[in-house]
Protein backbone atom coordinates (compact mmCIF):
# COMPACT_ATOMS: atom_id res chain seq x y z
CA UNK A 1 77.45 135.45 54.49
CA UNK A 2 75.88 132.59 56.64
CA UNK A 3 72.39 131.45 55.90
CA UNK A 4 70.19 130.13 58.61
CA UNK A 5 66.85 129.21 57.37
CA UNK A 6 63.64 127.12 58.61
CA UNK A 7 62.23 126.28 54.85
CA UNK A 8 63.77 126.63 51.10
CA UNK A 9 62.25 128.79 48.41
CA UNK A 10 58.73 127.13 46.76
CA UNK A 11 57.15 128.48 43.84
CA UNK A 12 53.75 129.44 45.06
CA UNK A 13 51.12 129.83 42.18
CA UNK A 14 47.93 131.32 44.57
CA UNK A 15 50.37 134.67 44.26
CA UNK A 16 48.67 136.16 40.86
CA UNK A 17 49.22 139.55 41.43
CA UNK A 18 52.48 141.34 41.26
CA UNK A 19 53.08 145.22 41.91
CA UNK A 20 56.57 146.63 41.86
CA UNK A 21 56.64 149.28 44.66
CA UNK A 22 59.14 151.81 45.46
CA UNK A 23 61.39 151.21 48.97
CA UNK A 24 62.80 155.24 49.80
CA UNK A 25 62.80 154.31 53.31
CA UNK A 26 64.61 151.10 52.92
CA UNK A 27 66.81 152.65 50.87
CA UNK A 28 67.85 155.41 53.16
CA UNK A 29 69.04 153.01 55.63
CA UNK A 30 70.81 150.44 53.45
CA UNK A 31 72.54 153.71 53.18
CA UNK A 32 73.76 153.41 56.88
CA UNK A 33 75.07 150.02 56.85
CA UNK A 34 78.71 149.25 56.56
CA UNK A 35 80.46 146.43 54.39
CA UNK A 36 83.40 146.07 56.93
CA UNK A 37 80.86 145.78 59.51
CA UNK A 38 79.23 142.17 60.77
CA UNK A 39 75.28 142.53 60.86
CA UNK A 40 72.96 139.85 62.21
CA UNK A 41 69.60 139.75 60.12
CA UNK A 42 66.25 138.30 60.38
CA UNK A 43 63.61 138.25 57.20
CA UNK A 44 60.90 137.30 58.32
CA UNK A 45 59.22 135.88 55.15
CA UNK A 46 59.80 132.92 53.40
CA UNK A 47 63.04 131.99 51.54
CA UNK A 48 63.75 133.85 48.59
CA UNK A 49 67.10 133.89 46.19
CA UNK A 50 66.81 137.49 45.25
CA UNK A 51 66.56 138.51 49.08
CA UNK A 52 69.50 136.38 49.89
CA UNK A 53 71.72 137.69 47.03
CA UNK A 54 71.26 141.09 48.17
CA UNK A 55 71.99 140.72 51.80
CA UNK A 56 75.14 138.79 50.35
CA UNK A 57 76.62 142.00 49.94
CA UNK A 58 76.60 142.37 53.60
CA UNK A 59 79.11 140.65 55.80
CA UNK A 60 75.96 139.30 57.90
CA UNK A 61 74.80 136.17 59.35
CA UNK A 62 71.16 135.97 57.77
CA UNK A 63 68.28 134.20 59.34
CA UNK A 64 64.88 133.04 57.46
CA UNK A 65 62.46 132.88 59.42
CA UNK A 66 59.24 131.95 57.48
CA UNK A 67 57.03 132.71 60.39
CA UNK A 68 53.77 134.21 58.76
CA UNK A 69 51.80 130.97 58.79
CA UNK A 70 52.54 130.11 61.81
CA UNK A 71 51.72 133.55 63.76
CA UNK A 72 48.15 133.53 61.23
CA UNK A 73 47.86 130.00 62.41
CA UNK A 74 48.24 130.75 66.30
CA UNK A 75 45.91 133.88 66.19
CA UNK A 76 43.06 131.73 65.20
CA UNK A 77 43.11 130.12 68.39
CA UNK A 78 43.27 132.96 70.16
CA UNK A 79 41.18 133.56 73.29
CA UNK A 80 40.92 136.75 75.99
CA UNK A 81 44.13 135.60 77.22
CA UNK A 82 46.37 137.36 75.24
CA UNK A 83 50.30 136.96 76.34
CA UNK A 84 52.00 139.72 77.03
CA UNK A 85 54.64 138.38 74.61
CA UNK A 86 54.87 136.18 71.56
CA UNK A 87 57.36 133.82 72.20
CA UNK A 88 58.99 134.29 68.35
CA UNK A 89 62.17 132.40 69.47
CA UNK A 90 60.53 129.45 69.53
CA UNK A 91 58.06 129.80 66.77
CA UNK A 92 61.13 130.42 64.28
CA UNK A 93 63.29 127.62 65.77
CA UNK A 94 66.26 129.25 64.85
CA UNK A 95 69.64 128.80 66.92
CA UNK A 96 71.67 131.98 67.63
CA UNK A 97 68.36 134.46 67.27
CA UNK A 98 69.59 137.20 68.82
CA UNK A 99 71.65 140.82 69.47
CA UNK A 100 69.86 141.65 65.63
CA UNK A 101 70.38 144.66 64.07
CA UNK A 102 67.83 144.39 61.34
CA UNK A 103 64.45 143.02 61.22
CA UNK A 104 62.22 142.71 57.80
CA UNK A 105 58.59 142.35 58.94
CA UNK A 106 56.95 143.30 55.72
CA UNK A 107 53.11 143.61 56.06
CA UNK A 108 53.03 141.38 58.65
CA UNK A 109 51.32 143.90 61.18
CA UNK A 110 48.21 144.49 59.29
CA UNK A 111 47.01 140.61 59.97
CA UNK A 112 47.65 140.38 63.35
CA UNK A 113 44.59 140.76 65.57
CA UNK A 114 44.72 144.11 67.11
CA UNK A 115 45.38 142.18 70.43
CA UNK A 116 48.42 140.75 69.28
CA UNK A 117 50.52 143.77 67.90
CA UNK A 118 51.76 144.49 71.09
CA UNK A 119 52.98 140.98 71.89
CA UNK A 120 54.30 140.48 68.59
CA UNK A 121 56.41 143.60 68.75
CA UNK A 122 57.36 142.19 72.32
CA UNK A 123 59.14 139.20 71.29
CA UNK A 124 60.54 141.28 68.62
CA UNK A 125 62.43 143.55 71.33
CA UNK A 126 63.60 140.32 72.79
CA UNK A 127 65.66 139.22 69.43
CA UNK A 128 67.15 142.66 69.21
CA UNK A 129 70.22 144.45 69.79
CA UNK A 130 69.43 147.94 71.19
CA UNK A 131 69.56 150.72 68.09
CA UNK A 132 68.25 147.83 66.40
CA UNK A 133 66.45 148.53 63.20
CA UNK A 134 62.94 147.04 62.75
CA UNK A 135 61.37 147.70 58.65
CA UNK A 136 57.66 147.35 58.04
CA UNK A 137 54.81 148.42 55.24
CA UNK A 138 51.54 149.37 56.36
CA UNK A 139 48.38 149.78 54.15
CA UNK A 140 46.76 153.47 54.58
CA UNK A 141 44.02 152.84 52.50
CA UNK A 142 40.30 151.13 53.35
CA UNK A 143 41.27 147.54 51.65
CA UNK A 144 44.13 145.50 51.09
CA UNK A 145 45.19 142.21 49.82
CA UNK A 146 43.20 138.94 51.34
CA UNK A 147 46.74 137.65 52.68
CA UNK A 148 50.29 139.05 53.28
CA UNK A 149 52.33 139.56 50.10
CA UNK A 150 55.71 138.08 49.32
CA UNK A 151 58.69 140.65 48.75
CA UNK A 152 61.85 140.39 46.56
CA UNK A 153 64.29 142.91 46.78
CA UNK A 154 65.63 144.24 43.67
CA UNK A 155 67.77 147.01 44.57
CA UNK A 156 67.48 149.17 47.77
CA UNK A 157 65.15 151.19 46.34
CA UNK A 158 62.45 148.91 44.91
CA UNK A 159 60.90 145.31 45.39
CA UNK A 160 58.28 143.28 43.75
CA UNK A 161 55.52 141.84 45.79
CA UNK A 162 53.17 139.11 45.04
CA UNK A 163 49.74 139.01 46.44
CA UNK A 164 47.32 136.24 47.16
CA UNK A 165 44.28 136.05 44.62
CA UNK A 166 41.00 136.69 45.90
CA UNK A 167 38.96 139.68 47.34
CA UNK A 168 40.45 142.66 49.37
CA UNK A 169 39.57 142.75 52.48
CA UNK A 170 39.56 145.82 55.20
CA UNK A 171 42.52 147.53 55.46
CA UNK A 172 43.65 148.44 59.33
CA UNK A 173 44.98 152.02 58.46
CA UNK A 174 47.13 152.35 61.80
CA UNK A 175 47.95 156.20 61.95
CA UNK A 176 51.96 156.52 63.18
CA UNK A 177 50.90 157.34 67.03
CA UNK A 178 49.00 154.31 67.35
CA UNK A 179 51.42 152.15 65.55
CA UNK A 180 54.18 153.78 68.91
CA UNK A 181 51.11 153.11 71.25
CA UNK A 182 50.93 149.45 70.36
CA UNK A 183 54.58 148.92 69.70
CA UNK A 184 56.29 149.97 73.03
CA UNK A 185 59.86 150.01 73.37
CA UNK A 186 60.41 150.81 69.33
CA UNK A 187 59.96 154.49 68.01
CA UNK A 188 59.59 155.52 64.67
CA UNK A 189 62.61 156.52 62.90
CA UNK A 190 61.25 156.89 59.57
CA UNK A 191 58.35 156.91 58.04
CA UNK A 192 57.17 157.18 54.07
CA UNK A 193 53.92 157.22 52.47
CA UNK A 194 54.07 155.07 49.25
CA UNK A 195 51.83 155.54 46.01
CA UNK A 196 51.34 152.13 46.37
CA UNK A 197 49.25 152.40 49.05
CA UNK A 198 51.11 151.97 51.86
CA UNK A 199 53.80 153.41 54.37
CA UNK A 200 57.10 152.04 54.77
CA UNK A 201 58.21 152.79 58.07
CA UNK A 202 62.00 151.96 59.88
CA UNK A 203 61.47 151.75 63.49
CA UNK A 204 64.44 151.59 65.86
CA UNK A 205 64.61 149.62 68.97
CA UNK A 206 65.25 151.51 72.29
């Protein structure tokens, strides 16, 4: 497996508060993947050894993208002019991004301004191979965590995630037909409501 990745792992003490949560839509699809087959795969999150040792059982070329602070970062500034796409190739500075067949966004969705769901899942499209799979969590209930969490994978049916300390904050509760509304170009392949709180979706790119 080759690694490509834009930061190594750091040990980041503001995460106090771990939850192990269950994955049955991950795990349904890990289902579909082939070990004689070469898959190209972006996580978007930051670095982490037990996310790299299981996509080692993958012949795969994985990229790390680490992007989260740097999309929160941009959508501070962000005026009336929204772009019509993010341009993610750039903001991940990885060579090679492209033709993927599986994207982890994690919660990523819920912190975007509203405005910017769209172009996010724009420049998403644009690093995928068509039938490309696209996995996400979104919180159904009124609050969630201050900041995104940070996943570890720990089989295909289960992860831990670490959230930031500090108060909840409002919760975006996208229903599924407004999550295709905004996300144009993906539809929902899957979709599982989680005790934890959230639903774990698999979209697929058209």
């Amino acid at each position: 497996m080759a690694i490509f990745s834009r930061h190594v792992e750091k040990q980041n003490k503001s995460h106090a508060n771990r939850q192990l949560i269950k994955s049955p839509a991950f795990s349904s699809l890990w289902q579909v993947f082939s070990d004689e087959q070469k898959y190209r795969i972006l996580d978007l999150g930051a670095a982490s050894g037990a996310n790299i040792a299981f996509f080692s059982a993958l012949r795969c070329k994985l990229f790390v993208g680490d992007v989260t602070p740097t999309i929160l970062s941009y959508q501070k500034s962000l005026t009336d002019d929204v772009p019509a796409s993010l341009l993610l190739r750039d903001m991940l500075d990885l060579d090679d991004l492209s033709e993927l067949d599986l994207i982890m966004c994690w919660d990523i969705i819920n912190y975007l301004d509203t405005r910017l769901i769209e172009p996010f899942s724009a420049g998403l499209h644009q690093l995928m191979a068509k039938g490309g799979y696209l996995h996400a969590f979104i919180y159904t209930q009124k609050e969630m965590p201050a900041g995104p969490g940070t996943y570890q994978i720990l089989d295909s049916s289960q992860m831990n995630v670490e959230y930031p300390a500090g108060s909840k904050i409002p919760g975006p509760g996208y229903a599924l037909r407004e999550l295709e509304r905004r996300m144009p170009g993906f539809t929902i392949k899957q979709s599982r409501l989680l005790l934890s709180g959230m639903q774990e979706y698999i979209f697929t790119r058209q």
